[in-house]
Protein backbone atom coordinates (compact mmCIF):
# COMPACT_ATOMS: atom_id res chain seq x y z
CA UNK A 1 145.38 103.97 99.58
CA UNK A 2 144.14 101.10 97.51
CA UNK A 3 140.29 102.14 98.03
CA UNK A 4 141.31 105.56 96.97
CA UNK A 5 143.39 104.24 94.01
CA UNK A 6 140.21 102.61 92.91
CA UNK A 7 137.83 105.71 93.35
CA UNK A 8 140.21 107.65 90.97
CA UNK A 9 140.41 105.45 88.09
CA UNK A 10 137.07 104.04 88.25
CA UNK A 11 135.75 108.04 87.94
CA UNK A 12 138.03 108.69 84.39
CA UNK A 13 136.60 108.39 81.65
CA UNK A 14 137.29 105.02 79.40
CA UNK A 15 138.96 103.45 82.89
CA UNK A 16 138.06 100.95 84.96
CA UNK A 17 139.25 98.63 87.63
CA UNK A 18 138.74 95.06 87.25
CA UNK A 19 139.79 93.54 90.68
CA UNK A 20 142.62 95.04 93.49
CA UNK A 21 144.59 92.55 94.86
CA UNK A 22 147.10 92.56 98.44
CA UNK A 23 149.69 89.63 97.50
CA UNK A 24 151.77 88.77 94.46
CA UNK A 25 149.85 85.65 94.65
CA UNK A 26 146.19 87.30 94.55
CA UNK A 27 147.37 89.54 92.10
CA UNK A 28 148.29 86.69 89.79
CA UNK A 29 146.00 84.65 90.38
CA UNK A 30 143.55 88.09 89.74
CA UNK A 31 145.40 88.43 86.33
CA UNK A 32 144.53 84.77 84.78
CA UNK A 33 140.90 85.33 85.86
CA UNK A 34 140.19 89.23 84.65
CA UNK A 35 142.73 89.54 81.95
CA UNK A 36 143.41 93.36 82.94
CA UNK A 37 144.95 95.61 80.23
CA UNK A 38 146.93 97.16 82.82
CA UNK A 39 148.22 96.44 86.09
CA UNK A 40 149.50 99.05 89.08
CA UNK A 41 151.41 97.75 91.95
CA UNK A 42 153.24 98.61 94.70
CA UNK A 43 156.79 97.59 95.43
CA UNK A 44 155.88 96.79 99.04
CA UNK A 45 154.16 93.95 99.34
CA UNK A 46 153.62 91.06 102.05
CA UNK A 47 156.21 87.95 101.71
CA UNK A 48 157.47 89.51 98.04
CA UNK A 49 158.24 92.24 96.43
CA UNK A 50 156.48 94.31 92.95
CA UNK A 51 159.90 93.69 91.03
CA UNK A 52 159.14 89.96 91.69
CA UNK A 53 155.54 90.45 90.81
CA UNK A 54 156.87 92.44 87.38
CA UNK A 55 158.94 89.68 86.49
CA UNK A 56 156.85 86.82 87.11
CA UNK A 57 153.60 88.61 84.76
CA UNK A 58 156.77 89.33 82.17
CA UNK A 59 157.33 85.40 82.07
CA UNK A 60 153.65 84.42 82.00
CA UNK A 61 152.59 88.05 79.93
CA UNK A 62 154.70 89.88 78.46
CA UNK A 63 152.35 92.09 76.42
CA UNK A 64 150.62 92.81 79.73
CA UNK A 65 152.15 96.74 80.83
CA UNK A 66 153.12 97.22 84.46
CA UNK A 67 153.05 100.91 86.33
CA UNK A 68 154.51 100.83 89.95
CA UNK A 69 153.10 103.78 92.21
CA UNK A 70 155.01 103.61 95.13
CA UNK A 71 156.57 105.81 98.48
CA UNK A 72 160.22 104.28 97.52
CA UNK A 73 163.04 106.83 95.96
CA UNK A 74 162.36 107.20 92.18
CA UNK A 75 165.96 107.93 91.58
CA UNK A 76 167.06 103.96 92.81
CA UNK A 77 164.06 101.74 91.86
CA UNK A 78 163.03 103.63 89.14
CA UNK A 79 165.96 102.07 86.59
CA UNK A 80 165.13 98.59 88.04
CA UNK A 81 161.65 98.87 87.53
CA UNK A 82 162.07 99.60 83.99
CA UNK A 83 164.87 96.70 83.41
CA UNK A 84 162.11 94.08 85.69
CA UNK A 85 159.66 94.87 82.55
CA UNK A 86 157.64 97.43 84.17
CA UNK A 87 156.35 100.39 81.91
CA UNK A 88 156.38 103.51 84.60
CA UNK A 89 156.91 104.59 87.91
CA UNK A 90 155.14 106.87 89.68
CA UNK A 91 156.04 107.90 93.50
CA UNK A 92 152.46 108.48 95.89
CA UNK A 93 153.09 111.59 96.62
CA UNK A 94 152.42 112.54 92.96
CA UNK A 95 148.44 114.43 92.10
CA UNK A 96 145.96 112.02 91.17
CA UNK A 97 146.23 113.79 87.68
CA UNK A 98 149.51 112.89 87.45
CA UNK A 99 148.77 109.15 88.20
CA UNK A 100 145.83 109.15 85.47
CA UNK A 101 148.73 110.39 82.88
CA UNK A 102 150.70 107.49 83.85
CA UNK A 103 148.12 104.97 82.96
CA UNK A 104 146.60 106.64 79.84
CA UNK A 105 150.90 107.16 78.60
CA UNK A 106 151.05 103.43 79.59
CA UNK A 107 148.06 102.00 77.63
CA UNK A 108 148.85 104.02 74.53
CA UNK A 109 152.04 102.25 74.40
CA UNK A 110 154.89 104.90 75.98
CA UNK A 111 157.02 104.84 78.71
CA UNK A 112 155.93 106.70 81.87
CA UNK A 113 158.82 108.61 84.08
CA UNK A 114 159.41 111.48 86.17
CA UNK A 115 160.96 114.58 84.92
CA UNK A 116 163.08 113.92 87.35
CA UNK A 117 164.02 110.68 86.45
CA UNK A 118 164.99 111.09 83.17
CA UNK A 119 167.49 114.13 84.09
CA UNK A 120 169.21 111.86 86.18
CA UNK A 121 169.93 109.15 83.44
CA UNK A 122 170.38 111.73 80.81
CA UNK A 123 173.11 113.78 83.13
CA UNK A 124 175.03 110.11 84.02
CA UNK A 125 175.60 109.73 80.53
CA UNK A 126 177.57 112.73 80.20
CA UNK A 127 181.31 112.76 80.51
CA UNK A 128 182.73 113.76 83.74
CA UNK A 129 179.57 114.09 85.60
CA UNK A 130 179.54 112.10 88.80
CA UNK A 131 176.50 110.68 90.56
CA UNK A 132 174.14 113.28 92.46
CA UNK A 133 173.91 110.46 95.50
CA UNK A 134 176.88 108.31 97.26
CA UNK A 135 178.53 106.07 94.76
CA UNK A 136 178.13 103.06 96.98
CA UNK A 137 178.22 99.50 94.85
CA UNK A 138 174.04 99.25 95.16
CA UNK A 139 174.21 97.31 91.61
CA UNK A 140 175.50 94.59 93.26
CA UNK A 141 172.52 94.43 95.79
CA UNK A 142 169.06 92.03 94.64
CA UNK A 143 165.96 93.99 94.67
CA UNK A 144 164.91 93.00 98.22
CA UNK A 145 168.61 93.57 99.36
CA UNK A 146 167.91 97.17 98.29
CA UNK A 147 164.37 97.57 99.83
CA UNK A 148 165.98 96.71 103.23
CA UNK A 149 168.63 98.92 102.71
CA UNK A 150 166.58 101.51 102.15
CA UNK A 151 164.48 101.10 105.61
CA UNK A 152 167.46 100.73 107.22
CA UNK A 153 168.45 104.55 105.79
CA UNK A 154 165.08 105.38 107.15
CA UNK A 155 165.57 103.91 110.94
CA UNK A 156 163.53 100.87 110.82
CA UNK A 157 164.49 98.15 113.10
CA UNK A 158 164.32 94.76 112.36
CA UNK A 159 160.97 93.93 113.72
CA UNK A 160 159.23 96.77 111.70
CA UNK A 161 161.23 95.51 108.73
CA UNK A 162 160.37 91.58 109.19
CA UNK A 163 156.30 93.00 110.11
CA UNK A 164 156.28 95.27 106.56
CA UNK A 165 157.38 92.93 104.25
CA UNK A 166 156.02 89.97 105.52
CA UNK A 167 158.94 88.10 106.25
CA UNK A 168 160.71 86.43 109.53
CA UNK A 169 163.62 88.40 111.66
CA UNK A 170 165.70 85.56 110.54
CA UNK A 171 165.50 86.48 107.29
CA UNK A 172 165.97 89.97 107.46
CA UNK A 173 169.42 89.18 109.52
CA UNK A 174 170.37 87.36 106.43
CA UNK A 175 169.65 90.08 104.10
CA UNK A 176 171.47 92.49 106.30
CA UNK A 177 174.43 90.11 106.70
CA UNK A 178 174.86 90.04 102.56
CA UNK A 179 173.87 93.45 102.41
CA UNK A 180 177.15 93.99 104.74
CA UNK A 181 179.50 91.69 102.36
CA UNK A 182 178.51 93.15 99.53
CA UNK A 183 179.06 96.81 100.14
CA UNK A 184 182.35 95.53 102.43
CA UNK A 185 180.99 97.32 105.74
CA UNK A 186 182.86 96.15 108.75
CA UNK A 187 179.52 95.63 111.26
CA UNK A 188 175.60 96.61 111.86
CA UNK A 189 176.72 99.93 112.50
CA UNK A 190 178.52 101.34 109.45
CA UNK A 191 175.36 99.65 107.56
CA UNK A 192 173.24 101.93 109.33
CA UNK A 193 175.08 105.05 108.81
CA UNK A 194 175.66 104.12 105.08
CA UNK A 195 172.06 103.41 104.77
CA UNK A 196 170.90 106.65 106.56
CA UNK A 197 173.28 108.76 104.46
CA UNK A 198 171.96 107.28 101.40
CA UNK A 199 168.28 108.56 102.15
CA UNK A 200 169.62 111.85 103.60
CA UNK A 201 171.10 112.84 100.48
CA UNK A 202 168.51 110.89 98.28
CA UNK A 203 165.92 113.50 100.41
CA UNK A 204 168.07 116.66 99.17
CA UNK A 205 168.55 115.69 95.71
CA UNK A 206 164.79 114.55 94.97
């Protein structure tokens, strides 16, 4: 995916790509030495997440814009990608032509999103209309809190969690235990079935 990434921006016109990185630590460390005008990331990363990565560039350079291309539901990370200091979000499923309008939207100075995504704020802010997905307290969740939520929703166990995010079993029994007190679910199970419902009808609506 990254190699590919690379192929298709290095062949536009005006673009070019100035290092690739696989950690939040690389990629900052990548960022002091090249001094990109742009940086894409993925959410997903090994030990920490690309909202951490977001924020962390924000402190250190905040001038620096941020796209996230990523597999992960528009519709929820989207709005926290945007609020972390990110400038657009585009999902990999998108054309390549679509992810080259991201970053030329980006480096001119806009705000890249979805057609999609900005129906769905626009319609919350009308009166009366409720939410097109289960009104479960998700605010209340931290960022990684709602990345293992959502591969709960899509069956992953707790070893394939711990092995794709880069972080211990332990730690992912923690993270489902406050994911559990937060959304007041009685046990493992009614986490599950809230979490698989939440993709279900995120699946429909998108």
């Amino acid at each position: 995916m990254i190699e590919g990434l690379r192929q298709l921006l290095d062949s536009q016109a005006g673009l070019s790509v100035c290092g690739m990185a696989a950690t939040v630590q690389q990629a900052i460390a990548l960022v002091e030495s090249a001094k990109p005008d742009l940086v894409v990331t993925d959410l997903t990363l090994p030990g920490r997440n690309g909202l951490e990565l977001i924020k962390d560039l924000g402190s250190t350079h905040p001038s620096l814009p941020i796209i996230v291309l990523s597999m992960h539901d528009e519709l929820l990370y989207a709005e926290r990608v945007l609020r972390a200091g990110g400038r657009g979000y585009v999902t990999k499923n998108s054309p390549p032509q679509r992810i080259v309008e991201a970053v030329h939207c980006v480096l001119a100075g806009d705000v890249f999103a979805s057609a999609a995504v900005t129906k769905h704020f626009l319609q919350a802010m009308l009166p009366g209309r409720s939410p097109a997905k289960p009104s479960f307290p998700l605010d209340r969740l931290t960022d990684r809190e709602i990345e293992i939520f959502e591969l709960i929703g899509h069956a992953k166990s707790n070893h394939d969690i711990s092995s794709q995010l880069g972080i211990s079993p332990r730690t992912v029994d923690v993270h489902r235990a406050h994911i559990r007190e937060k959304l007041s679910l009685e046990d493992g199970n009614a986490l599950t079935r809230h979490a698989i419902r939440w993709v279900e009808v995120g699946m429909i609506s998108n």
